[in-house]
Protein backbone atom coordinates (compact mmCIF):
# COMPACT_ATOMS: atom_id res chain seq x y z
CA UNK A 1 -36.83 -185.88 65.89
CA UNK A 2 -33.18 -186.41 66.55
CA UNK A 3 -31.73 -183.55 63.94
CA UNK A 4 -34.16 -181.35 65.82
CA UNK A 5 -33.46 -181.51 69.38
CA UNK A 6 -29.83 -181.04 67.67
CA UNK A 7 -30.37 -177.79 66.07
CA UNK A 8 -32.49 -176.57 69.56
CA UNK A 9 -29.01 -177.37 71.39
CA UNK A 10 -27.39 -175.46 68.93
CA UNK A 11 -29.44 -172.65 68.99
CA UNK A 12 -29.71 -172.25 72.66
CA UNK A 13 -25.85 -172.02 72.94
CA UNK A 14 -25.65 -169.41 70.59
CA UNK A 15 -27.94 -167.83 72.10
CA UNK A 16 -26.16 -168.19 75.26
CA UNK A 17 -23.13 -166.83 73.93
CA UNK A 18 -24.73 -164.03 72.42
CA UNK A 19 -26.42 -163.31 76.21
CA UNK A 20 -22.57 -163.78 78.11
CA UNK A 21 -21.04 -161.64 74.93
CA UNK A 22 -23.55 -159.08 75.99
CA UNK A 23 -22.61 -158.94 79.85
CA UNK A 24 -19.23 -159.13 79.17
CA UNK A 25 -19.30 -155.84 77.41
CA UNK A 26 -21.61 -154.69 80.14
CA UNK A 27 -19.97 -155.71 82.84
CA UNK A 28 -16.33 -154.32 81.11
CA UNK A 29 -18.12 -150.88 79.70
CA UNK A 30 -19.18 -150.37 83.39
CA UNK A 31 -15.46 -150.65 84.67
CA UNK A 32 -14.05 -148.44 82.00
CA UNK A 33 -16.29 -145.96 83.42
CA UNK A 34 -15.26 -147.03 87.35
CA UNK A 35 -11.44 -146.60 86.14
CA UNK A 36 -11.89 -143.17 84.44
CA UNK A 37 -13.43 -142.03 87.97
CA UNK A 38 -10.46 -143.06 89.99
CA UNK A 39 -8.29 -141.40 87.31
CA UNK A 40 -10.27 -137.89 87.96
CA UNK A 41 -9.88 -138.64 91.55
CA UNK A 42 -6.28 -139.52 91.78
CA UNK A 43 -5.97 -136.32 89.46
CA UNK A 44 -7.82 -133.93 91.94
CA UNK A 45 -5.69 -135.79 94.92
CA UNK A 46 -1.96 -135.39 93.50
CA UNK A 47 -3.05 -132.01 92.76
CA UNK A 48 -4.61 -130.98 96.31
CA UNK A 49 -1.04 -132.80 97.69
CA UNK A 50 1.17 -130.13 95.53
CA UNK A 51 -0.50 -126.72 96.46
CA UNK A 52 -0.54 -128.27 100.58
CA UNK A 53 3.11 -129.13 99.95
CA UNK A 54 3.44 -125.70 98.58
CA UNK A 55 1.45 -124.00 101.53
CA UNK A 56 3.78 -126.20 103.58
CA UNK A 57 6.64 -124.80 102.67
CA UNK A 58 5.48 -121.31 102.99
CA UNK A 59 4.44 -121.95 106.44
CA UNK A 60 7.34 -123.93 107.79
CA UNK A 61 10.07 -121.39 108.00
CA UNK A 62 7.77 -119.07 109.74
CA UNK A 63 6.62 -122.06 112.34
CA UNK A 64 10.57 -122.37 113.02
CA UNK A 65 10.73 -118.23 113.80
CA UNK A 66 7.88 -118.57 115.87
CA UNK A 67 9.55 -121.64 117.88
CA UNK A 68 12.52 -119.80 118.56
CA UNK A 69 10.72 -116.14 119.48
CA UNK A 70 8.91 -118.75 122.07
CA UNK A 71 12.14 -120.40 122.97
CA UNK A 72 13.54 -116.62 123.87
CA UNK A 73 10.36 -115.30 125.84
CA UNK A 74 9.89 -119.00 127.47
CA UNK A 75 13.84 -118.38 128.44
């Protein structure tokens, strides 16, 4: 009986490692896909920051004319 419980023990932990082998790759599979989303959104972010830096500087030396044509009539 003993060499039998013995290979039951043995076969239950590799069976247990076979069932945490499998969830690690799950678990690691599922953040691969989590980290390839916040690449596509930090993507679509530093691009959305360049063109409103880019409409920003359009727009700010006009803001200044319009300040000072307010400064004049407000004088």
């Amino acid at each position: 009986m003993r060499p039998f419980y013995s290979d039951a023990v043995a076969i239950v932990d590799l069976a247990c490692w076979c069932i945490c082998f499998w969830w690690m790759h799950r678990i690691s599979s599922r953040q691969d896909a989590v980290l390839e989303q916040l690449k596509k959104q930090a993507e679509r972010i530093e691009r959305v920051s360049r063109e409103e830096h880019q409409i920003l500087q359009e727009v700010h030396p006009k803001v200044e004319k319009i300040e000072k044509n307010i400064d004049k009539v407000t004088n």
